[in-house]
PDB file of N, CA and C in Angstrom:
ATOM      1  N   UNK A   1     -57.015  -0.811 -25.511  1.00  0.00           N
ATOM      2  CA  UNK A   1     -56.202  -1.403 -24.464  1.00  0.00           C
ATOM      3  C   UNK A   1     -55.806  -2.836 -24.842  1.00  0.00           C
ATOM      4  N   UNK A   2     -56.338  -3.505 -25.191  1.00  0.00           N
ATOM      5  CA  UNK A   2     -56.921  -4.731 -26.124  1.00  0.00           C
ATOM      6  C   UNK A   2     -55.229  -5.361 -27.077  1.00  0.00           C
ATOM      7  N   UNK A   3     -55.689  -4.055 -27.917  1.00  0.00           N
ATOM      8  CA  UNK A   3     -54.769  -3.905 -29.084  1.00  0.00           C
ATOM      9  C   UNK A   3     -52.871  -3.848 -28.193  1.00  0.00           C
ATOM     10  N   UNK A   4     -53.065  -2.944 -27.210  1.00  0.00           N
ATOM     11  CA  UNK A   4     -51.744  -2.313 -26.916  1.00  0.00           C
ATOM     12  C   UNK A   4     -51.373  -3.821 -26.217  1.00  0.00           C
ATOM     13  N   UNK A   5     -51.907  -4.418 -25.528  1.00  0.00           N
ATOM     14  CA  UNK A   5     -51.488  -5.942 -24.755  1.00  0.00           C
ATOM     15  C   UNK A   5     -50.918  -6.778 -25.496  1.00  0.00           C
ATOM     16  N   UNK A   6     -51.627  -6.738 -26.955  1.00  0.00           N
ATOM     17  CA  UNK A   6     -51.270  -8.176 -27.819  1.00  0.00           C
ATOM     18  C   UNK A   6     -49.960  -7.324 -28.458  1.00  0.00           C
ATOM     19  N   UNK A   7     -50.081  -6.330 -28.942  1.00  0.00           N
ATOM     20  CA  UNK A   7     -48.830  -5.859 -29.387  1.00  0.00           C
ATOM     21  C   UNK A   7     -47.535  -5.947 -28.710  1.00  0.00           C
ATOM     22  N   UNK A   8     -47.895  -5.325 -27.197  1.00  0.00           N
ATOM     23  CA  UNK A   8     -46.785  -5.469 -26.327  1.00  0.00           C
ATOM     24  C   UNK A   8     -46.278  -6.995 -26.154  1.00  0.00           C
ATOM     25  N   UNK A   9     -47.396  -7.659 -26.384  1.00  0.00           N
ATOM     26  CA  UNK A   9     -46.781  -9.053 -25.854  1.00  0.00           C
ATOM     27  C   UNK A   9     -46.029  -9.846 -27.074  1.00  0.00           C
ATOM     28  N   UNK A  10     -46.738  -9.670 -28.400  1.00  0.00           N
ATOM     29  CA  UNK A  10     -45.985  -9.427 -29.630  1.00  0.00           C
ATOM     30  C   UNK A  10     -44.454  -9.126 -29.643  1.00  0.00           C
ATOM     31  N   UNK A  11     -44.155  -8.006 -29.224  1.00  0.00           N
ATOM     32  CA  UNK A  11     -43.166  -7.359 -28.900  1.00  0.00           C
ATOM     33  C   UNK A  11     -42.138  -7.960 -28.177  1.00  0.00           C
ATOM     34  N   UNK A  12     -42.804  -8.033 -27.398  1.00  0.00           N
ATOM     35  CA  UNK A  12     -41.866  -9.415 -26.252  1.00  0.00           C
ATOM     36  C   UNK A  12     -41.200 -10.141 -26.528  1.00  0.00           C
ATOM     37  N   UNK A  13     -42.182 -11.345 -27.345  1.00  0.00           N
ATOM     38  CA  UNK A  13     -41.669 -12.690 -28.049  1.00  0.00           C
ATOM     39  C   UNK A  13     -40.942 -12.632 -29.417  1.00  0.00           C
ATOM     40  N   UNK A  14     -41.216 -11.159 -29.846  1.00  0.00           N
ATOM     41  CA  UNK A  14     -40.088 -11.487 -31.398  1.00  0.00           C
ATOM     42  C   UNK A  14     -39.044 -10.877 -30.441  1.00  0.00           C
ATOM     43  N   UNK A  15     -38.726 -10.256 -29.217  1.00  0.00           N
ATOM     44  CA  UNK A  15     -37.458  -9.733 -28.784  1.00  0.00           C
ATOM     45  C   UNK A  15     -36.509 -10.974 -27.863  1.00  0.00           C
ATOM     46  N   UNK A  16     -37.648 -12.033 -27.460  1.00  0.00           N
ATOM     47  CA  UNK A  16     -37.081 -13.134 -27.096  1.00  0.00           C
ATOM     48  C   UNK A  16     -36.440 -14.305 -27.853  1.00  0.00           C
ATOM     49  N   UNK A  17     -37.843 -14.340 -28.988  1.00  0.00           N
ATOM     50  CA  UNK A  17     -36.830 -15.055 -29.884  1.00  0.00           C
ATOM     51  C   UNK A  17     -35.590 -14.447 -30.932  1.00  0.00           C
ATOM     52  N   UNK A  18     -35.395 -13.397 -31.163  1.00  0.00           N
ATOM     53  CA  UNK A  18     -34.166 -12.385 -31.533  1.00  0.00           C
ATOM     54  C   UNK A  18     -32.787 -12.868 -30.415  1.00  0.00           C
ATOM     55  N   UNK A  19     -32.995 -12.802 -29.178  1.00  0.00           N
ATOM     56  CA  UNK A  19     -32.519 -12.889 -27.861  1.00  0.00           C
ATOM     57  C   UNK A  19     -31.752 -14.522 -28.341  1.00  0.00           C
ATOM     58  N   UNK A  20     -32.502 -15.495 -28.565  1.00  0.00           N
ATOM     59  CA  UNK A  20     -32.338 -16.703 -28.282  1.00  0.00           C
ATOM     60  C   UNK A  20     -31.703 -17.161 -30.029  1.00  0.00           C
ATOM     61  N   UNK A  21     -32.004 -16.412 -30.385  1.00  0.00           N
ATOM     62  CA  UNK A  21     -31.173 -16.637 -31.908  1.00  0.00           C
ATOM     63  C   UNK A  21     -29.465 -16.260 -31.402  1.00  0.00           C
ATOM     64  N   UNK A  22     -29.871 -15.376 -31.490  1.00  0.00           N
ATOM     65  CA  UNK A  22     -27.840 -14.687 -31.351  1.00  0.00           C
ATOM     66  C   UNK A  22     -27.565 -15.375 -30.353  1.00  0.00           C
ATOM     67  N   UNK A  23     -28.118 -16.070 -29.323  1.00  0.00           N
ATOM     68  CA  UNK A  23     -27.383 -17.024 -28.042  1.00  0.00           C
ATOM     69  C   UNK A  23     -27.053 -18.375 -29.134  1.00  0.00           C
ATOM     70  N   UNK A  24     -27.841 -18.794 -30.162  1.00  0.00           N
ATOM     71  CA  UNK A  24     -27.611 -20.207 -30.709  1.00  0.00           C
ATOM     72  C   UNK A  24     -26.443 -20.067 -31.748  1.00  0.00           C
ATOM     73  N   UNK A  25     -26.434 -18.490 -32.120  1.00  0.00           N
ATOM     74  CA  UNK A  25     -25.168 -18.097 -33.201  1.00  0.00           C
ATOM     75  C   UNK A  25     -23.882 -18.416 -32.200  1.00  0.00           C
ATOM     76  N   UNK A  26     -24.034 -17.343 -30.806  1.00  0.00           N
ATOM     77  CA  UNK A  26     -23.010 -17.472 -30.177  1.00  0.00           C
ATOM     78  C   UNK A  26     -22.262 -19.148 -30.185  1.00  0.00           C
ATOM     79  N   UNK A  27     -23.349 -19.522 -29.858  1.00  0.00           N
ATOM     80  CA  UNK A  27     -23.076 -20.938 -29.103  1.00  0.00           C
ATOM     81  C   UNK A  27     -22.262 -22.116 -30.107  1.00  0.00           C
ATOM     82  N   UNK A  28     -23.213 -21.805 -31.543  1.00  0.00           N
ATOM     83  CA  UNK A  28     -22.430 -22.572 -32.327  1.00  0.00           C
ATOM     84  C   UNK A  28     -20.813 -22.115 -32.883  1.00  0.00           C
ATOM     85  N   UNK A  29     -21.186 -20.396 -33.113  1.00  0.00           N
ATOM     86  CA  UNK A  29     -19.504 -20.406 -33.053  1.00  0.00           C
ATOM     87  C   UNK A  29     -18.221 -20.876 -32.123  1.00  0.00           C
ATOM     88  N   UNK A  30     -18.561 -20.964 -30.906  1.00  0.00           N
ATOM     89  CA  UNK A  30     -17.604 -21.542 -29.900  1.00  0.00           C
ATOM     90  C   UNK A  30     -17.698 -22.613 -30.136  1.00  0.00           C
ATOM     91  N   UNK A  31     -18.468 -23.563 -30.439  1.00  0.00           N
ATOM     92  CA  UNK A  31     -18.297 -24.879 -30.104  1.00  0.00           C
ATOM     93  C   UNK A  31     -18.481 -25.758 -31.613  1.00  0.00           C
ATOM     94  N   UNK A  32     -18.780 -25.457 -32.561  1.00  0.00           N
ATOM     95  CA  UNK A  32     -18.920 -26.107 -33.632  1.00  0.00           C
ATOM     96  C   UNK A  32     -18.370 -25.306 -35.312  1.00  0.00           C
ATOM     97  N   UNK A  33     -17.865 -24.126 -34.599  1.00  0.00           N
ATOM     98  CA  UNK A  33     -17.263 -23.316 -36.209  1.00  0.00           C
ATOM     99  C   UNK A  33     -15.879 -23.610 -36.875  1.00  0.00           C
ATOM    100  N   UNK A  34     -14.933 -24.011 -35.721  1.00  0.00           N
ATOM    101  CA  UNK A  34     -13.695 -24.838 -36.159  1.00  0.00           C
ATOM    102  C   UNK A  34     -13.487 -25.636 -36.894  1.00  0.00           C
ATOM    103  N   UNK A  35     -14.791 -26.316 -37.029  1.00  0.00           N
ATOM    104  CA  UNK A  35     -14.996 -27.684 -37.918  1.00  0.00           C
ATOM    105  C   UNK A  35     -15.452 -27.451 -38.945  1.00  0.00           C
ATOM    106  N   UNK A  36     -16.854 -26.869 -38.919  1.00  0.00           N
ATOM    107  CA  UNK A  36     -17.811 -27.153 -39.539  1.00  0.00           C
ATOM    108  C   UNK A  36     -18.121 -25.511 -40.314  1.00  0.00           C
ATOM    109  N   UNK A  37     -17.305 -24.823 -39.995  1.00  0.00           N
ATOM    110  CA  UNK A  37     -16.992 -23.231 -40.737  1.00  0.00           C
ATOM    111  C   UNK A  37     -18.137 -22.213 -40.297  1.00  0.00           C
ATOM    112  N   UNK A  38     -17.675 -21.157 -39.694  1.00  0.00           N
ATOM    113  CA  UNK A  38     -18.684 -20.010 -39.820  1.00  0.00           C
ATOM    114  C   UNK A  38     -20.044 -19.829 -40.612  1.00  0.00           C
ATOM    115  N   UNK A  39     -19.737 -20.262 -41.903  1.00  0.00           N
ATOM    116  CA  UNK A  39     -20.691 -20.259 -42.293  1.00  0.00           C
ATOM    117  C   UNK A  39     -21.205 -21.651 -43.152  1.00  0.00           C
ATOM    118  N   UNK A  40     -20.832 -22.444 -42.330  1.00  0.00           N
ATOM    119  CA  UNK A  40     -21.946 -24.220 -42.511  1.00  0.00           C
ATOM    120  C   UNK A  40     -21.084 -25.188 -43.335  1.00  0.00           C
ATOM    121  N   UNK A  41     -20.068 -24.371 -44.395  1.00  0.00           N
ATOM    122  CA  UNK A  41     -19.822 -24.836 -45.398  1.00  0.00           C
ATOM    123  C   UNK A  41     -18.966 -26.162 -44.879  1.00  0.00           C
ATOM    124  N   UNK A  42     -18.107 -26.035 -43.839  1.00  0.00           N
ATOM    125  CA  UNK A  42     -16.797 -27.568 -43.733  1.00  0.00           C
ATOM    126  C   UNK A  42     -15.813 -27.058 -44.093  1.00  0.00           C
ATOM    127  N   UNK A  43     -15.375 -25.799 -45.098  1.00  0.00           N
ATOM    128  CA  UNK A  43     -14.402 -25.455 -45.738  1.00  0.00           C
ATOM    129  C   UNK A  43     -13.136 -25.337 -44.598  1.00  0.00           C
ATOM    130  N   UNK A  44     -13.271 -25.254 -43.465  1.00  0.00           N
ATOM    131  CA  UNK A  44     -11.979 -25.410 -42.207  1.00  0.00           C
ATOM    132  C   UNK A  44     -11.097 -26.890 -42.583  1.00  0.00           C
ATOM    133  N   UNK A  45      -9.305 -26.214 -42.280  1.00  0.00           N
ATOM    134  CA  UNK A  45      -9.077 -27.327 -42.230  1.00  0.00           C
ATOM    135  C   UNK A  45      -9.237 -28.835 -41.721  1.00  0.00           C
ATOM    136  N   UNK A  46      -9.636 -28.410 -40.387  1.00  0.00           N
ATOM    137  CA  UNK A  46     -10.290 -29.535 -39.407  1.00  0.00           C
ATOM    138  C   UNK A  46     -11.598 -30.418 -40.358  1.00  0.00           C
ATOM    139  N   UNK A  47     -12.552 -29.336 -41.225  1.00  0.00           N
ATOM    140  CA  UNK A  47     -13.631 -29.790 -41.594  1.00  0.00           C
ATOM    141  C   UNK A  47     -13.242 -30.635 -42.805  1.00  0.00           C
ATOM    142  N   UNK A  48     -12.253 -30.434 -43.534  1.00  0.00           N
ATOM    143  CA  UNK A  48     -12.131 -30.742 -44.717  1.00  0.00           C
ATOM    144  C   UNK A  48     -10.984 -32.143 -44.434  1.00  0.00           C
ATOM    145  N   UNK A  49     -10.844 -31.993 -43.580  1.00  0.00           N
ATOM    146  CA  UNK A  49      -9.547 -33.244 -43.488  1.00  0.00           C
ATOM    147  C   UNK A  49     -10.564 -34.183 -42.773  1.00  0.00           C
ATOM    148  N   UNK A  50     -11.864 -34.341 -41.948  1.00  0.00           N
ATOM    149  CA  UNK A  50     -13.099 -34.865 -41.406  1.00  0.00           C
ATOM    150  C   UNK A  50     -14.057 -35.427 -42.440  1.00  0.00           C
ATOM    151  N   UNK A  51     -13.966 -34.529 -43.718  1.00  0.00           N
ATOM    152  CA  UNK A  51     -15.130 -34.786 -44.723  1.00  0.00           C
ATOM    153  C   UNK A  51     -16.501 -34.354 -44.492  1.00  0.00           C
ATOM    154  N   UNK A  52     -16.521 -32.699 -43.596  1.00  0.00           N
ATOM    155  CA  UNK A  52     -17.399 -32.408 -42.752  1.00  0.00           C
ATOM    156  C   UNK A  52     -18.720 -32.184 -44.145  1.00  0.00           C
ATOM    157  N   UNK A  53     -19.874 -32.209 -43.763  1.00  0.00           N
ATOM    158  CA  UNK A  53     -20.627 -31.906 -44.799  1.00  0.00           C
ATOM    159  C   UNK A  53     -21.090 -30.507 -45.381  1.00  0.00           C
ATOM    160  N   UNK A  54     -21.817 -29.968 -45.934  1.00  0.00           N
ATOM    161  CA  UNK A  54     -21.674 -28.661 -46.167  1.00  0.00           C
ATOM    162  C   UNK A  54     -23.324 -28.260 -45.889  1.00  0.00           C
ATOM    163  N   UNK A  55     -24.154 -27.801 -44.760  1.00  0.00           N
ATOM    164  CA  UNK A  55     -24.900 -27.605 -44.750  1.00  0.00           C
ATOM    165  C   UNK A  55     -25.666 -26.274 -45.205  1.00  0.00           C
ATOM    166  N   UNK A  56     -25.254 -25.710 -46.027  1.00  0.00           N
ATOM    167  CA  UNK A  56     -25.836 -24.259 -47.136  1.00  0.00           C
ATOM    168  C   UNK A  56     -26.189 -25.610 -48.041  1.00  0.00           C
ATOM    169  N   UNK A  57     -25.968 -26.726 -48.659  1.00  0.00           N
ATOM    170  CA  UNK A  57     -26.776 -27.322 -49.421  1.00  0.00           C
ATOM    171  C   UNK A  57     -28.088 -27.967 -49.149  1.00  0.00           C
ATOM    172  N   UNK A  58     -28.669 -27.498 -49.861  1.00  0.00           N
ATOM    173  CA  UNK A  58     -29.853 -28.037 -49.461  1.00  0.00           C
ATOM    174  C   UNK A  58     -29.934 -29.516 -49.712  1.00  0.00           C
ATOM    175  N   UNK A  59     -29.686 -30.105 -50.399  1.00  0.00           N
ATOM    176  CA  UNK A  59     -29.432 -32.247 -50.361  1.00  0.00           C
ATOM    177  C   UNK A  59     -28.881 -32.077 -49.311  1.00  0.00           C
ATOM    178  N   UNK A  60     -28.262 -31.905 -48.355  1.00  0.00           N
ATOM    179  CA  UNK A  60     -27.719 -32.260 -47.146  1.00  0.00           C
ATOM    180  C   UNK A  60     -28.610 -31.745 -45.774  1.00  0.00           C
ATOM    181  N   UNK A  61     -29.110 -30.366 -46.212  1.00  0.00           N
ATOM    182  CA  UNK A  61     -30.271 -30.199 -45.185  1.00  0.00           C
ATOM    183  C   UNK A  61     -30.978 -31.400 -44.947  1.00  0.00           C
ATOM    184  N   UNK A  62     -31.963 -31.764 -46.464  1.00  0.00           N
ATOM    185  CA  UNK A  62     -33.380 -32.497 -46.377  1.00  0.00           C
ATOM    186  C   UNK A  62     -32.859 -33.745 -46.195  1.00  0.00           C
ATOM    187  N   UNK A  63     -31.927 -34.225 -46.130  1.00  0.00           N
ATOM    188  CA  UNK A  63     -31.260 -35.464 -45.983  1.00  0.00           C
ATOM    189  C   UNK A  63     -30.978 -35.641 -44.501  1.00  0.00           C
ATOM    190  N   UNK A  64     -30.722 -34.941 -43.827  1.00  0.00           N
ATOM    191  CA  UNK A  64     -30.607 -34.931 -42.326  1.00  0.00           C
ATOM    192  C   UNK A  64     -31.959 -34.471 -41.269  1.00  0.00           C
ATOM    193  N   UNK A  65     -32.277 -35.303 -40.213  1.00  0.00           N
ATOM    194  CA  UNK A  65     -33.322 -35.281 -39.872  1.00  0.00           C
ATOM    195  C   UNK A  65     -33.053 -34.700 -38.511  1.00  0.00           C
ATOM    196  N   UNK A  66     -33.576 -34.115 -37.801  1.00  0.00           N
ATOM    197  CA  UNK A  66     -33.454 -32.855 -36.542  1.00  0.00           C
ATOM    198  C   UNK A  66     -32.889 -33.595 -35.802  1.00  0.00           C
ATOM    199  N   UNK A  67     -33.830 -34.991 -35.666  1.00  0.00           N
ATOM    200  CA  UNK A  67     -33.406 -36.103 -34.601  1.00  0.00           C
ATOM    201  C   UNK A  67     -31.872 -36.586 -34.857  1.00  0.00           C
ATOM    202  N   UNK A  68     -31.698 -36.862 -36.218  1.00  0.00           N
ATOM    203  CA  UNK A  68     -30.446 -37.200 -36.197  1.00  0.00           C
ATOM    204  C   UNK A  68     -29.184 -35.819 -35.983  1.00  0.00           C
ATOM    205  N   UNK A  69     -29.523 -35.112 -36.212  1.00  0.00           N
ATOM    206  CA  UNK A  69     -28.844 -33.936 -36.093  1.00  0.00           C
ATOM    207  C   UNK A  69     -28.209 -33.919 -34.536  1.00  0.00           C
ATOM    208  N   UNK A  70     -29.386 -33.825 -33.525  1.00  0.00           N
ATOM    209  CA  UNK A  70     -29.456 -33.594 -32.029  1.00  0.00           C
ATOM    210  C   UNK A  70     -28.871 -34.951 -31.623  1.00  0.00           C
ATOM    211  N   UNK A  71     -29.255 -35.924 -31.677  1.00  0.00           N
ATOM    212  CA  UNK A  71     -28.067 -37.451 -31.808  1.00  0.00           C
ATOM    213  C   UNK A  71     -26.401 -36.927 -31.985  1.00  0.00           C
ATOM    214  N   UNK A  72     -26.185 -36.612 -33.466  1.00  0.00           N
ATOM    215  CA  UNK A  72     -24.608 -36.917 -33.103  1.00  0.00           C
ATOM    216  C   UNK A  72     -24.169 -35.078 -32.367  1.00  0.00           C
ATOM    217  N   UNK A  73     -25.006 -34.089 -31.755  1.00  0.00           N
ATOM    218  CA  UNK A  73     -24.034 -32.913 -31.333  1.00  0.00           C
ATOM    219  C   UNK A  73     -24.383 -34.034 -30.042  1.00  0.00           C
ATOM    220  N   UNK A  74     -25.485 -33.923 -29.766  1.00  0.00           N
ATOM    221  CA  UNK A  74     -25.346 -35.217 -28.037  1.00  0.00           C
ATOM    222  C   UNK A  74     -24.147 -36.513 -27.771  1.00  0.00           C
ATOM    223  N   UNK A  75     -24.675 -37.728 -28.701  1.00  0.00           N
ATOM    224  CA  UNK A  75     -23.451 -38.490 -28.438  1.00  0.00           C
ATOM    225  C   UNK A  75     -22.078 -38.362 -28.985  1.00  0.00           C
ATOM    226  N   UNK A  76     -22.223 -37.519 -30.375  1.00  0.00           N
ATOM    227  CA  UNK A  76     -20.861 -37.333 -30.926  1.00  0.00           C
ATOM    228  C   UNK A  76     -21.717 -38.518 -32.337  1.00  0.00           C
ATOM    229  N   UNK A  77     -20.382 -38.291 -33.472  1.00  0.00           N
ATOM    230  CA  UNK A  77     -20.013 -38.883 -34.579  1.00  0.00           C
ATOM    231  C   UNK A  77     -19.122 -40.374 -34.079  1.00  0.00           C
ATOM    232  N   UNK A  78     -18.827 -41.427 -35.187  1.00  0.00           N
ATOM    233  CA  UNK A  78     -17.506 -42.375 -35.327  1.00  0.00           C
ATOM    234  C   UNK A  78     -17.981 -42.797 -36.736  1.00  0.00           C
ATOM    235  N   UNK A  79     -17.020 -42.961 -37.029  1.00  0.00           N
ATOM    236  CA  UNK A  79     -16.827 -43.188 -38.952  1.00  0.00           C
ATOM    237  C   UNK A  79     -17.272 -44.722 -38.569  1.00  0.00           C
ATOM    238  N   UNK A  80     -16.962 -45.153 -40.108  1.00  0.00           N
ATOM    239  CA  UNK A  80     -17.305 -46.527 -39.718  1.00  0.00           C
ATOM    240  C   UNK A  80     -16.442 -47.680 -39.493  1.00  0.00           C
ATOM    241  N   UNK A  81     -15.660 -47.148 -38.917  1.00  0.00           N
ATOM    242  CA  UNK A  81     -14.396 -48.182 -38.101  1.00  0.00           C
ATOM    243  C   UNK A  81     -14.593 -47.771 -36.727  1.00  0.00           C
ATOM    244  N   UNK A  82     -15.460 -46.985 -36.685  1.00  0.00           N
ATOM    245  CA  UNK A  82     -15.513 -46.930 -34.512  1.00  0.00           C
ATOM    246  C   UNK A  82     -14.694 -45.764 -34.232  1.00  0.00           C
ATOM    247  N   UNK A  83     -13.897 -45.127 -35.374  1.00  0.00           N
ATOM    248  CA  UNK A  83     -12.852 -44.057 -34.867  1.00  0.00           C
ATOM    249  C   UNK A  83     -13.970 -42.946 -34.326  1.00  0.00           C
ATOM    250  N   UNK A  84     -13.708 -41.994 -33.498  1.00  0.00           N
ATOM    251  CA  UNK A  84     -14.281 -40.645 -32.910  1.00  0.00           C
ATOM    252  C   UNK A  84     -14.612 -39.782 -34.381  1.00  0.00           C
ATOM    253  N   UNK A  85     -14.814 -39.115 -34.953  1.00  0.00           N
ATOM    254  CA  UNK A  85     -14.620 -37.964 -35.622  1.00  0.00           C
ATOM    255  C   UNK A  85     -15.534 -37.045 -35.376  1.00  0.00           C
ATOM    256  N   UNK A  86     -16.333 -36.725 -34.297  1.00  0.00           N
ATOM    257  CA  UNK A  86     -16.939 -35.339 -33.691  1.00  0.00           C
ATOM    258  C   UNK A  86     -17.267 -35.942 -32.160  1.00  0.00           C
ATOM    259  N   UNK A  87     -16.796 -35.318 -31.348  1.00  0.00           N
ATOM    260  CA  UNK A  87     -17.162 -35.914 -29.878  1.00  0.00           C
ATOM    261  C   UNK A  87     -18.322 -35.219 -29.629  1.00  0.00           C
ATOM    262  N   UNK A  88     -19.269 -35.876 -28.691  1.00  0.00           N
ATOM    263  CA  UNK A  88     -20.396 -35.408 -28.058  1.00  0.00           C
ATOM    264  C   UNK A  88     -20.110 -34.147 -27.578  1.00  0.00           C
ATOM    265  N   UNK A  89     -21.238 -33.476 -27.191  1.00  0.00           N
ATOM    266  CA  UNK A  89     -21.796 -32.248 -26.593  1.00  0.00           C
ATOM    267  C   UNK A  89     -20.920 -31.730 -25.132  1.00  0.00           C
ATOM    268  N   UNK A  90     -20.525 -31.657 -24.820  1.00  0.00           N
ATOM    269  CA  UNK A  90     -19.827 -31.751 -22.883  1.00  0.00           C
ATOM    270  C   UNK A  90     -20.758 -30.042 -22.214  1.00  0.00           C
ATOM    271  N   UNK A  91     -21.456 -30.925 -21.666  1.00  0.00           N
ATOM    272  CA  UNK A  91     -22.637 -29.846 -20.521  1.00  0.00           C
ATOM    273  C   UNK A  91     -23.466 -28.765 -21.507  1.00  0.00           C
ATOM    274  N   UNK A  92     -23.693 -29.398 -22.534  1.00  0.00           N
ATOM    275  CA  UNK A  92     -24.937 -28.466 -23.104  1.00  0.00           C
ATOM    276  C   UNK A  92     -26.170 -28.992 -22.536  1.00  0.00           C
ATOM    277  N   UNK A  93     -27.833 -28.480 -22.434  1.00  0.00           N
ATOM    278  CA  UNK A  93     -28.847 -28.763 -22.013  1.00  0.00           C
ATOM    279  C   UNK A  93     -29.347 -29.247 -23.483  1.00  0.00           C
ATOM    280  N   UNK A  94     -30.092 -29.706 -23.347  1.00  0.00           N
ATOM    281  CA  UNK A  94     -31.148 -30.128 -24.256  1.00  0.00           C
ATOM    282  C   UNK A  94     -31.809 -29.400 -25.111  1.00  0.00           C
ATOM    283  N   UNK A  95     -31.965 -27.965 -24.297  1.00  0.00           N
ATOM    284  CA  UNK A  95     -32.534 -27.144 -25.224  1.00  0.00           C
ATOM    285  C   UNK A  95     -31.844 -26.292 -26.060  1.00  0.00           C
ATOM    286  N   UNK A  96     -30.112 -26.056 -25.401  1.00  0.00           N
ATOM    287  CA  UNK A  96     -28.847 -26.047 -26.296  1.00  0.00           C
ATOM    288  C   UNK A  96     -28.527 -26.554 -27.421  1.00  0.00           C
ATOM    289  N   UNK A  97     -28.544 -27.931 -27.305  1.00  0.00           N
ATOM    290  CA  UNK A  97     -28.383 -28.563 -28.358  1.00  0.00           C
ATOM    291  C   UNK A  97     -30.058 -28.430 -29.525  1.00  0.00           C
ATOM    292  N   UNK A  98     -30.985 -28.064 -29.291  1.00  0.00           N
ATOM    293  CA  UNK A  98     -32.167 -27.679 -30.284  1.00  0.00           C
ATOM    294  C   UNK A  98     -31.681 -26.630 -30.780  1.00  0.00           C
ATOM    295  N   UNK A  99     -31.217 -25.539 -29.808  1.00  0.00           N
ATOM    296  CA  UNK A  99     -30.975 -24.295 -30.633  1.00  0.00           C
ATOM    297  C   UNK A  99     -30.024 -24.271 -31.660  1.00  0.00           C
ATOM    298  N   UNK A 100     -28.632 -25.578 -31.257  1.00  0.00           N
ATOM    299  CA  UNK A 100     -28.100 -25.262 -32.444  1.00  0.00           C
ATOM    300  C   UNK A 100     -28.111 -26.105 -33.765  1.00  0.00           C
ATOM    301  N   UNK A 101     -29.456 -26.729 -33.194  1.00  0.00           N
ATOM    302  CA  UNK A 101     -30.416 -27.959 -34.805  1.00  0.00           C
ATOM    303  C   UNK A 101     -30.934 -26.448 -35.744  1.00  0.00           C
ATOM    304  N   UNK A 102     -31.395 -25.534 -34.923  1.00  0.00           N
ATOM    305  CA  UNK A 102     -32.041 -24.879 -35.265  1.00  0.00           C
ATOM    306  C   UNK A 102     -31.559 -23.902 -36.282  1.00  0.00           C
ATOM    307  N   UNK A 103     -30.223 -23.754 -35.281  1.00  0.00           N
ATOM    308  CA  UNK A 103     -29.355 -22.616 -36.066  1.00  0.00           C
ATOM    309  C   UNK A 103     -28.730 -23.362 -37.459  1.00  0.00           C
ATOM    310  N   UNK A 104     -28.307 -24.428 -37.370  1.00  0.00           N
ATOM    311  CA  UNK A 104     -27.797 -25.135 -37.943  1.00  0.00           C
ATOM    312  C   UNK A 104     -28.528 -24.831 -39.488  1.00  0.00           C
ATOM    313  N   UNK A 105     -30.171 -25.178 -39.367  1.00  0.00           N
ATOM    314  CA  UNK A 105     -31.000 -24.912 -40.459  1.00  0.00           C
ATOM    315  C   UNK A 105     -30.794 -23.375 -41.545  1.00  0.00           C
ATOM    316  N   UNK A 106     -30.999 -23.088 -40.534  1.00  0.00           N
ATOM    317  CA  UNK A 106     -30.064 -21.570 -41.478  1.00  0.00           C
ATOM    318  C   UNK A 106     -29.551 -21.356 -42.387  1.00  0.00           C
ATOM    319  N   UNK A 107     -28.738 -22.013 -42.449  1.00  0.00           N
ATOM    320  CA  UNK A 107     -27.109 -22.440 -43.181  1.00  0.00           C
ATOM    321  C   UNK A 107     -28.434 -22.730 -44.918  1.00  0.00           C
ATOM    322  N   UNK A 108     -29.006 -23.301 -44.718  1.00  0.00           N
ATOM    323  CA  UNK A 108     -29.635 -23.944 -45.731  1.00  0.00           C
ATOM    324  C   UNK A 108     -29.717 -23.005 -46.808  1.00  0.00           C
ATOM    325  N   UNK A 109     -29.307 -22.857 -48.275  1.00  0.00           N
ATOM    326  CA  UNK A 109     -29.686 -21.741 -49.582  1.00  0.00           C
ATOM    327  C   UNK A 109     -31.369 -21.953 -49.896  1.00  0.00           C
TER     328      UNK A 109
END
């Protein structure tokens, strides 16, 4: 009986976190794939005319820190003249914006 609880509950949590993956895929494709490409690279025109970075590299993973990650989808990007070049988050939660630090990691080779 023991066994069947931890399994079931096992069960549960890889179906929740499965659940909460494809919500962070969803999420980043609507709101961050225009730019920053389906698949991490920047290769979009938007991304490439931005100088978006290419996160499948790994120097750009380990170079970026979660915190800073969750910083600019929250307040947004500005180059270094103050111009905009990624606006903040508009009504994501907190734990939105983790999921898509999270998803983001992925991308990594």
């Amino acid at each position: 009986m023991k066994k069947l609880l931890t399994l079931s509950l096992a069960a549960l949590t890889l179906a929740a976190l499965s659940a909460r993956a494809a919500d962070d895929k969803a999420l980043y494709d609507q709101t961050c794939a225009k730019c920053h490409g389906a698949d991490g690279k920047g290769q979009t025109n938007i991304g490439k005319r931005l100088g978006v970075k290419d996160y499948t590299d790994p120097k750009v993973q380990e170079a970026l820190t979660d915190a800073a990650a969750y910083k600019a989808i929250k307040e947004g990007v500005k180059d270094k003249d103050g111009k905009v070049v990624m606006r903040p988050s508009q009504n994501l939660s907190d734990e939105a914006i983790k999921g898509l630090v999270a998803y983001l990691r992925t991308f990594k080779k």
